[in-house]
Protein backbone atom coordinates (compact mmCIF):
# COMPACT_ATOMS: atom_id res chain seq x y z
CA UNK A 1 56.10 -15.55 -38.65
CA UNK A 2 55.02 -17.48 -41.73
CA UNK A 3 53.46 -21.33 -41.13
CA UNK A 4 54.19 -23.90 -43.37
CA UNK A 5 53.12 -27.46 -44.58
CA UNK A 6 53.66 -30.59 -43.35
CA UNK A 7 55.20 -33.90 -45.23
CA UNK A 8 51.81 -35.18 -44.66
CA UNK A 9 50.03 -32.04 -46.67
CA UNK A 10 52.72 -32.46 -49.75
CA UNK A 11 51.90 -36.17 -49.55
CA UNK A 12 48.05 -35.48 -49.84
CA UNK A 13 48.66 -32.47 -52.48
CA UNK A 14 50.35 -34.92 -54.91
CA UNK A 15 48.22 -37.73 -54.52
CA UNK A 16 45.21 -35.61 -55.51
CA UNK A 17 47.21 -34.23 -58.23
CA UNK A 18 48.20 -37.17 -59.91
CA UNK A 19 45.24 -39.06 -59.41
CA UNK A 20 43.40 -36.56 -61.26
CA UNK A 21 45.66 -36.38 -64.19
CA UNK A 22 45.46 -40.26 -64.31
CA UNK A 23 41.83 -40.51 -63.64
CA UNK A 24 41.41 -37.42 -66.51
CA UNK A 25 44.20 -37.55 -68.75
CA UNK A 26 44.62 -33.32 -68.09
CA UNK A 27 47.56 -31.80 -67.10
CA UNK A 28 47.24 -30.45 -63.67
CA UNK A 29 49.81 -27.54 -62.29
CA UNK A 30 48.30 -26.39 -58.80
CA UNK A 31 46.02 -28.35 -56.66
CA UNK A 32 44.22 -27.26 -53.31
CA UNK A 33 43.64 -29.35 -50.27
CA UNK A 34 41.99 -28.80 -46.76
CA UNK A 35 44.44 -29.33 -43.99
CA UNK A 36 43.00 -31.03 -40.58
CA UNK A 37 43.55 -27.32 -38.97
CA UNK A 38 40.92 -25.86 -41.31
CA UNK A 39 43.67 -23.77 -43.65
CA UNK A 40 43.72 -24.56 -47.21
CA UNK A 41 47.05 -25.43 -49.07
CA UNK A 42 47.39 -24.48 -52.79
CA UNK A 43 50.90 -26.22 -53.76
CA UNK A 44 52.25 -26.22 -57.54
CA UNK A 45 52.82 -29.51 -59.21
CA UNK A 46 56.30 -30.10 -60.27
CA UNK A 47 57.85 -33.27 -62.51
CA UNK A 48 55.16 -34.16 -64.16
CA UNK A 49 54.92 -37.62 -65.32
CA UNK A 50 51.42 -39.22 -67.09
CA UNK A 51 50.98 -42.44 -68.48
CA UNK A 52 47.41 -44.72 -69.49
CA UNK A 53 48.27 -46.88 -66.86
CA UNK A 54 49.87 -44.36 -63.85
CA UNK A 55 50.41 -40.86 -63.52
CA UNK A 56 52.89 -39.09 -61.14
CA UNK A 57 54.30 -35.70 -59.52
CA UNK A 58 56.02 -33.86 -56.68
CA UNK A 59 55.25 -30.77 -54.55
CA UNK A 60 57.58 -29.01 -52.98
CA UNK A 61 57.76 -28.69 -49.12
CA UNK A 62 57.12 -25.33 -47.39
CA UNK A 63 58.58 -25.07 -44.19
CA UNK A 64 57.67 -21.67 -43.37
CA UNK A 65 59.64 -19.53 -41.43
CA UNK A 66 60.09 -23.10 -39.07
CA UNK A 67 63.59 -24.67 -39.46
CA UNK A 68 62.68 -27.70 -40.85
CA UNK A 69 65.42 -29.79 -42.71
CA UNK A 70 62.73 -31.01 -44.77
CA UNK A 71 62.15 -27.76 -46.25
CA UNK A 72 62.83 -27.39 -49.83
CA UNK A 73 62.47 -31.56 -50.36
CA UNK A 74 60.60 -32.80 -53.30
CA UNK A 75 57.74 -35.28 -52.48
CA UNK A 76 56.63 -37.29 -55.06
CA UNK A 77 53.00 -39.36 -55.34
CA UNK A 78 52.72 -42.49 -57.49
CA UNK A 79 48.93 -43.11 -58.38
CA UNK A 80 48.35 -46.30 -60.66
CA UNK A 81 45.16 -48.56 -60.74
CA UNK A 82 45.21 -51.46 -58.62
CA UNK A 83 44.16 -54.14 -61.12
CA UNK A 84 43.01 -53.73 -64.67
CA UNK A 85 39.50 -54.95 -63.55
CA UNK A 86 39.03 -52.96 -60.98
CA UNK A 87 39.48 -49.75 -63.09
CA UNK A 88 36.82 -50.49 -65.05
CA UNK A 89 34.10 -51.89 -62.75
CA UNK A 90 32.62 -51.36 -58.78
CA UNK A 91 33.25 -52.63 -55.59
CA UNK A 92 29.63 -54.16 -55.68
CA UNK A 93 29.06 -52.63 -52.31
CA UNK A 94 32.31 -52.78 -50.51
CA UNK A 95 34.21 -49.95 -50.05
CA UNK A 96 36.62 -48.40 -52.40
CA UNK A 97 39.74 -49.18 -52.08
CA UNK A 98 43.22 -46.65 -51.78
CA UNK A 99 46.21 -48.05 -51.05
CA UNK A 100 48.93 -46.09 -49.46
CA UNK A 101 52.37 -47.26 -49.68
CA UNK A 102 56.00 -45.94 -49.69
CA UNK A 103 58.97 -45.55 -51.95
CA UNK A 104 61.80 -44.51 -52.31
CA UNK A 105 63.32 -42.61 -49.48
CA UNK A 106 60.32 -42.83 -47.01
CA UNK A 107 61.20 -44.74 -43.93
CA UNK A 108 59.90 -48.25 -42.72
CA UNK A 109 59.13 -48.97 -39.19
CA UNK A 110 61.21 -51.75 -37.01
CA UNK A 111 60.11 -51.58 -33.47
CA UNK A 112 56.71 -51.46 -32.29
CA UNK A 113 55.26 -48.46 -30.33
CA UNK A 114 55.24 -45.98 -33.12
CA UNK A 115 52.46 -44.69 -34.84
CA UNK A 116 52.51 -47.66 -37.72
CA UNK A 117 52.82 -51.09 -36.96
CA UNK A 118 56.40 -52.80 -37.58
CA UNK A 119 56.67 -53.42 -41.45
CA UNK A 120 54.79 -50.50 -42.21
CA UNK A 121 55.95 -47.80 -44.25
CA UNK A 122 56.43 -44.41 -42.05
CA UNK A 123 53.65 -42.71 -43.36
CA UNK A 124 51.27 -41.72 -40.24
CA UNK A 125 47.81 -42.34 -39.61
CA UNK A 126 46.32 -38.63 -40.00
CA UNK A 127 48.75 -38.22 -43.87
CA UNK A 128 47.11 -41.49 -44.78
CA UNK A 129 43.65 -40.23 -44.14
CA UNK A 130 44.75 -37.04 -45.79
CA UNK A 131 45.92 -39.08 -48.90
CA UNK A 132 42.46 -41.12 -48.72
CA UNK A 133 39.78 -38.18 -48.68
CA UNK A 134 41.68 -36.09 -51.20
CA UNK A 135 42.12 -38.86 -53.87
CA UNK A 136 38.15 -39.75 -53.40
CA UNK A 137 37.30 -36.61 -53.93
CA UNK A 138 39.05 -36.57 -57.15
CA UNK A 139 37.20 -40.37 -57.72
CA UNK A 140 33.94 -38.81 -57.12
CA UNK A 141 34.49 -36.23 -59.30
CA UNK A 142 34.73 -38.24 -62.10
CA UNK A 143 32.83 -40.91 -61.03
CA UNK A 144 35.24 -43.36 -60.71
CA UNK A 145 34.63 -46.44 -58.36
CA UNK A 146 37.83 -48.74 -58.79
CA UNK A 147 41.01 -49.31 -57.12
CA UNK A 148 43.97 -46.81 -56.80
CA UNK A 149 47.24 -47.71 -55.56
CA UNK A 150 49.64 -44.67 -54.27
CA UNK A 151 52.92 -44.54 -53.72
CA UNK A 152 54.97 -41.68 -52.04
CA UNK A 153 58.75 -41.23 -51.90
CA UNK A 154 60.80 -38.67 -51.28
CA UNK A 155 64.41 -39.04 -53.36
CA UNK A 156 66.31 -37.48 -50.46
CA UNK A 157 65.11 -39.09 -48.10
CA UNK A 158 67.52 -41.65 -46.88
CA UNK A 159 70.00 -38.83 -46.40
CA UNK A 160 67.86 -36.58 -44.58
CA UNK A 161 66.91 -39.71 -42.32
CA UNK A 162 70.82 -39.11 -40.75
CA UNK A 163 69.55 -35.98 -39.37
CA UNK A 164 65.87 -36.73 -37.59
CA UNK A 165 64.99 -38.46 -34.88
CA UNK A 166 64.03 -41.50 -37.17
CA UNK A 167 67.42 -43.45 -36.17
CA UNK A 168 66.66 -43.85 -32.41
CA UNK A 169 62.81 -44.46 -32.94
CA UNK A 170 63.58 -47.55 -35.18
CA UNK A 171 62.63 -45.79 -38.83
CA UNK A 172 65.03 -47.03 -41.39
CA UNK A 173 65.29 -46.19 -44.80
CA UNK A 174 63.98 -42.54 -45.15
CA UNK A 175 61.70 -39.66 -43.63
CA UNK A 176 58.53 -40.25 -41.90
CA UNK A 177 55.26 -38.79 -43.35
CA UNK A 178 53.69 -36.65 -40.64
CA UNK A 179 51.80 -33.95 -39.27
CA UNK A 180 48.43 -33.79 -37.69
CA UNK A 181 47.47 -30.50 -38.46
CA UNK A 182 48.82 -30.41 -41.90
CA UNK A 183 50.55 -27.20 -41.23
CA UNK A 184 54.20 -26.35 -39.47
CA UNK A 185 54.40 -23.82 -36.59
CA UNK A 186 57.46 -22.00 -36.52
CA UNK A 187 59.46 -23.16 -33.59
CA UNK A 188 56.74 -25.68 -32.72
CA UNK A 189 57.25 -26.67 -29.06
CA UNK A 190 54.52 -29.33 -29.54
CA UNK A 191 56.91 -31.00 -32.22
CA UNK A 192 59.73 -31.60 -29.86
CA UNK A 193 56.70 -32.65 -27.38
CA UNK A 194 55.25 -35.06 -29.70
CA UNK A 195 58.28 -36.39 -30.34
CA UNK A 196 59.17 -37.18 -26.51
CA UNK A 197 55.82 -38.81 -26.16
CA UNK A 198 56.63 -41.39 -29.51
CA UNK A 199 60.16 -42.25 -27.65
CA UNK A 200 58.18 -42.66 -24.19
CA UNK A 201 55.09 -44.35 -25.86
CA UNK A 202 57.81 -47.18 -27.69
CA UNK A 203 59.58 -47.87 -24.55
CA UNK A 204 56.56 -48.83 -22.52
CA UNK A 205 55.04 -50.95 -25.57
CA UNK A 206 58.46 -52.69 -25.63
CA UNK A 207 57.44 -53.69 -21.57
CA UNK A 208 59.72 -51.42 -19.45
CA UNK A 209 58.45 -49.36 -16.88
CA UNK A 210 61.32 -47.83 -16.13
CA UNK A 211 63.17 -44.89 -18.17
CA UNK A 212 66.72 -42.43 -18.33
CA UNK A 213 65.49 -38.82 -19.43
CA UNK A 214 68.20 -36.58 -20.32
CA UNK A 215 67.70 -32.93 -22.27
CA UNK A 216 70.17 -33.63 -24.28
CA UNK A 217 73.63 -35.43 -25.52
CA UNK A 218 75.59 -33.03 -22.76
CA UNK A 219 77.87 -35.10 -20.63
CA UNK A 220 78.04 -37.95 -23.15
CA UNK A 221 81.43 -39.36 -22.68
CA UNK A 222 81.16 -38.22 -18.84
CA UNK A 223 77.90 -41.22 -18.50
CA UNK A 224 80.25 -43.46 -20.67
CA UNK A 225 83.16 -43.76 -18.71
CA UNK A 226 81.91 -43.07 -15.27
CA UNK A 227 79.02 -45.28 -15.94
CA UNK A 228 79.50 -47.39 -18.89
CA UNK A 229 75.81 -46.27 -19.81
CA UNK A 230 75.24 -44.33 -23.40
CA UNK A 231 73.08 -41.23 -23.07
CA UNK A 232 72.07 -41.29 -26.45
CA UNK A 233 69.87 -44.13 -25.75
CA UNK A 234 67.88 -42.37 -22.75
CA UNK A 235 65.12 -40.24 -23.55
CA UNK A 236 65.75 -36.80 -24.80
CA UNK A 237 63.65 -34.32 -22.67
CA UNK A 238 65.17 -31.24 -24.69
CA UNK A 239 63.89 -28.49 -22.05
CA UNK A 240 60.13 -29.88 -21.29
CA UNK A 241 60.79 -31.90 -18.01
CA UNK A 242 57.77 -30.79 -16.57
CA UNK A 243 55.79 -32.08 -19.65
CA UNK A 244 58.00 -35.30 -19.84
CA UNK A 245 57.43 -36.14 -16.57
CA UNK A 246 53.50 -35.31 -17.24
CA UNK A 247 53.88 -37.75 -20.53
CA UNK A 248 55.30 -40.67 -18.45
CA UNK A 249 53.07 -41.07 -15.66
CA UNK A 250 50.00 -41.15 -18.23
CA UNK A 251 51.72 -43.86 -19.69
CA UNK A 252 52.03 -45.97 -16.63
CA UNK A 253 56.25 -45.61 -15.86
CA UNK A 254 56.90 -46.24 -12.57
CA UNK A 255 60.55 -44.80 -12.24
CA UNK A 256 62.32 -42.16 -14.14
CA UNK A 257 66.28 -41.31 -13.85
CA UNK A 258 67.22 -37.80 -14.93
CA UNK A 259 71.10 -36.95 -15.86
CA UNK A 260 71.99 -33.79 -16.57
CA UNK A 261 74.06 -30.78 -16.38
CA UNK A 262 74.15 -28.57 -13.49
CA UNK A 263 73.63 -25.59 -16.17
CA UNK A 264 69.43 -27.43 -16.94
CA UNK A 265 69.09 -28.96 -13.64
CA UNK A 266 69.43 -26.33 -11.15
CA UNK A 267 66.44 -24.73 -12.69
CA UNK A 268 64.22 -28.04 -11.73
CA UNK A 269 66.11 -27.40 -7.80
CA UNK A 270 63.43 -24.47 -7.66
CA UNK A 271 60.45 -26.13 -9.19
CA UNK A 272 61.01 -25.07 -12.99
CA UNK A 273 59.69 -27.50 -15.18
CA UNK A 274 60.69 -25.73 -18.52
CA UNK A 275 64.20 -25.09 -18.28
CA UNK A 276 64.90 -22.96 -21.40
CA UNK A 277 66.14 -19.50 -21.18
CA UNK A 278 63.10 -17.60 -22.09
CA UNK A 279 60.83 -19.30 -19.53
CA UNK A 280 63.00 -19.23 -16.05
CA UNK A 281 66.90 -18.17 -15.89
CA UNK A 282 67.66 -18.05 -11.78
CA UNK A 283 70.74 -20.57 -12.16
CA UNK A 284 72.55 -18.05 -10.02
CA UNK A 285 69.88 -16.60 -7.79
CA UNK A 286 69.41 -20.65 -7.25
CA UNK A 287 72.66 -21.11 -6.30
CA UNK A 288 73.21 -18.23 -4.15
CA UNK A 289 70.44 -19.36 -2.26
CA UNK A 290 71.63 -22.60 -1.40
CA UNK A 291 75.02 -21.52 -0.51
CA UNK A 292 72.90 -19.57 2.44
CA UNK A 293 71.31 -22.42 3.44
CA UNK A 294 74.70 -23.49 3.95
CA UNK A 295 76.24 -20.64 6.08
CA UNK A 296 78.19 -19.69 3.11
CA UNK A 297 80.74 -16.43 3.51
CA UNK A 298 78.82 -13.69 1.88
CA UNK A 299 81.64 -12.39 -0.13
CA UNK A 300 81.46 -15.69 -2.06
CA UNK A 301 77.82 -15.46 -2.76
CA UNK A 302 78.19 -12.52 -4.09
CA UNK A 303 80.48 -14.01 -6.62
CA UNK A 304 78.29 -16.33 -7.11
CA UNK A 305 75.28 -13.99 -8.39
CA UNK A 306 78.50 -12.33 -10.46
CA UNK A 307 79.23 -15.18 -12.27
CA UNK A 308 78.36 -16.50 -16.00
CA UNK A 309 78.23 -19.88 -15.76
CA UNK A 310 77.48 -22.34 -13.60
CA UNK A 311 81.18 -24.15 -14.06
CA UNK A 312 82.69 -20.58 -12.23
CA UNK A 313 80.51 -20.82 -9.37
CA UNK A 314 81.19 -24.17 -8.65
CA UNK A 315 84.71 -22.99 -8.07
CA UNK A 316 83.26 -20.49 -5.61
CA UNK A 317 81.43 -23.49 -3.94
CA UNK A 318 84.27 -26.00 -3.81
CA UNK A 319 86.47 -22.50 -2.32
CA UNK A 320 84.24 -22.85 0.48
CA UNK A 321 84.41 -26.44 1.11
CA UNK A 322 80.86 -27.44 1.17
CA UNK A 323 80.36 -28.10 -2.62
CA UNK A 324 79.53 -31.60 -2.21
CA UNK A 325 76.81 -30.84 0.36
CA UNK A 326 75.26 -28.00 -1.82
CA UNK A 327 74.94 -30.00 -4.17
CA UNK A 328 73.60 -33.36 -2.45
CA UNK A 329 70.74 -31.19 -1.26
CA UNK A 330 70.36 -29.47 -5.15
CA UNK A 331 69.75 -33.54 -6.39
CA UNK A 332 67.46 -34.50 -3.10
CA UNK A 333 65.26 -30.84 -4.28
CA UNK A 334 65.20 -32.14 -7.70
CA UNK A 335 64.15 -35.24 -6.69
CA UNK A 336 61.37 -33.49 -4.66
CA UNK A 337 59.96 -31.51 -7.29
CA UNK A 338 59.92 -34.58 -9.63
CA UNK A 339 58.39 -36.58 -7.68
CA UNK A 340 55.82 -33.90 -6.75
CA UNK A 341 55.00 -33.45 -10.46
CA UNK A 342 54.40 -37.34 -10.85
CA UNK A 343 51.66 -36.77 -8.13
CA UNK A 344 53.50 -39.41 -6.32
CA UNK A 345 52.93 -41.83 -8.75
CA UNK A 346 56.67 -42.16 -9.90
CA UNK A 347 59.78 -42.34 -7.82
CA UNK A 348 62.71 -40.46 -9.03
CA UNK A 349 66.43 -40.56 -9.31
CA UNK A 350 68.57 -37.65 -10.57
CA UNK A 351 72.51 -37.93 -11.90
CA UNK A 352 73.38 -34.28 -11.45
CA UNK A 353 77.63 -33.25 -13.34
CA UNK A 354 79.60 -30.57 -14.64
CA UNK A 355 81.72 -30.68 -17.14
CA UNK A 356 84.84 -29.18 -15.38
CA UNK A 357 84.03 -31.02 -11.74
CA UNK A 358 82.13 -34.61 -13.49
CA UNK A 359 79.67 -36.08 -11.15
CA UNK A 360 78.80 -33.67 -8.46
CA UNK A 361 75.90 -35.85 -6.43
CA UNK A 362 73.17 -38.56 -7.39
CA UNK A 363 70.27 -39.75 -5.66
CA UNK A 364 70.72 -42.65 -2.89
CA UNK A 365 68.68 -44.90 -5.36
CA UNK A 366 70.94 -43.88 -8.51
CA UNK A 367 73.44 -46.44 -8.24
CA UNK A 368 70.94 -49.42 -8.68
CA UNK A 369 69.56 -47.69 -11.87
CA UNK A 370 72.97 -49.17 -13.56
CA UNK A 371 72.34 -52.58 -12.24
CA UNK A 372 69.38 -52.22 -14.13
CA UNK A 373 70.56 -50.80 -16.94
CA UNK A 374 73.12 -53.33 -17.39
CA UNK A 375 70.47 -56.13 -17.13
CA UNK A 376 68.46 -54.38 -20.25
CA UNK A 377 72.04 -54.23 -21.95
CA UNK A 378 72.61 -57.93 -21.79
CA UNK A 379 69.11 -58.92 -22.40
CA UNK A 380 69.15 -56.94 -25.42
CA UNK A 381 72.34 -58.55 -26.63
């Protein structure tokens, strides 16, 4: 499959470019840059825009064969002196300076934790550095010593924004500039991974030691009305529990709740820690071997390793009239494995449902976690 570039690479590509039509006065239709990961980048230069005083252009983003909604976006890069003496004359020792700022359509940060301080525009630390070395290269080349100020923005930004994680992290106003590779892997687990650990990182900052992982949205307006708690404000796991887990004990939580579908959560019952498809599918097998444990009639396990989803073998379970103890002991196993991953350094809760049968069991300590909860809620208020 075919990599791609990140926001941060365009970013740095059109800096250079423009800079060196400003600092030149030529025309410039392709630039190259290094990426962090080694690879170089050749991008074309599109809307091309020079003036004595400022010069600016866009590159494209490549996603790759990654399905980035980003893809196809124009980034644009504003370069314009910073003052009219400081084009002409040195630093007299100190160091040069490039400023970095964003426009149009790039977001700006609101809660601290994140990879920019609040105020900042969301243009990460490793694009910035990007930005820097490529546009001094370009100074050096011509010997040029002053100021440059450089602005990105992306035009579509603040519509794309709707459909990124940039909402729930506290990014208003636009896309982030990121990557620190400079390239996109397709299917890039370590996105979604990063991703947990900026949601995890900005929690703790904010002083809670405490957090609700979920993989996902599922069982949304089950947690609202048997709870009166939103999922979409707990942490979305996506399928790397194992890892989330990993991600919150380094940064010093001290409790976790998990909520989830019986569908993702049986999986972590047997000690799976990546619950997607490809890695581990035993829902059944899982299952089946609980409903032993419990003296189940064998004609009904059977079923059981028959069966699609987990919503029909529930109705096997609750047949036999010892669904709600199956599944007790499926949330205390959870718990265990958990709680074994944390290296005992993290106690655990687990909400386990279905959609058909709603809550099916919770942990003994669950009940307090919307005590707690409802604190946060009011504090927050």
């Amino acid at each position: 499959m075919r990599y791609g570039f990140t926001t941060g690479s365009c970013a740095a590509a059109a800096s250079k470019a423009a800079a060196y039509m400003l600092l030149t006065g030529l025309k410039k239709t392709e630039i190259t840059i290094e990426t962090p990961k080694g690879i170089p980048y050749k991008a074309s230069i599109l809307d091309i825009m020079c003036r004595e005083d400022e010069a600016s252009c866009a590159v494209e983003k490549d996603g790759g064969d990654d399905p980035d909604i980003t893809a196809g976006t124009w980034i644009y890069a504003k370069v314009s002196y910073v003052t009219e003496n400081m084009q002409k004359g040195c630093y007299e020792g100190k160091e040069q300076e490039i400023i970095i700022e964003g426009g149009v359509g790039v977001g700006r940060v609101t809660k601290p934790g994140l990879d920019q301080p609040v105020g900042n525009a969301a243009i990460n630390r490793v694009p910035r550095e990007m930005i820097k070395k490529e546009v001094l290269e370009v100074c050096r080349l011509v010997d040029y010593k002053g100021g440059l100020r450089i602005e990105i923005s992306v035009p579509e930004g603040e519509k794309l924004c709707e459909h990124t994680f940039n909402p729930r992290l506290g990014i208003v106003g636009g896309i982030s500039i990121l990557g620190t590779s400079g390239i996109v892997e397709p299917m890039s687990s370590q996105a979604l991974i990063d991703t947990i650990r900026v949601e995890l990182r900005q929690r703790r900052v904010l002083g809670f030691d405490y957090v609700v992982i979920s993989p996902g949205n599922y069982g949304l307006e089950f947690m609202r009305k048997t709870y009166g708690y939103d999922l979409d404000k707990s942490v979305k796991c996506s399928n790397f529990i194992g890892a989330t887990i990993d991600m919150a004990v380094e940064l010093g939580f001290q409790k976790m709740l998990l909520t989830g579908h019986i569908g993702k959560l049986i999986k972590v019952a047997g000690g799976i820690m990546n619950t997607h498809s490809k890695e581990a599918d035993c829902r059944m097998e899982l299952l089946a071997a609980f409903s032993i444990k419990a003296k189940i009639e064998p004609i009904l396990i059977r079923k059981i390793l028959d069966c699609v989803t987990t919503e029909e073998a529930i109705s096997f379970l609750e047949k036999s009239g010892k669904l709600q103890q199956i599944m007790e002991e499926i949330v205390e196993r959870i718990c265990y494995y958990m709680e074994n991953r944390a290296g005992g350094k993290m106690k655990t809760d687990c909400i386990l449902f279905s959609n058909e049968y709603g809550e099916l069991a919770k942990s003994k300590g669950a009940e307090e976690w919307f005590i707690l909860l409802g604190q946060e809620r009011a504090q927050l208020i």
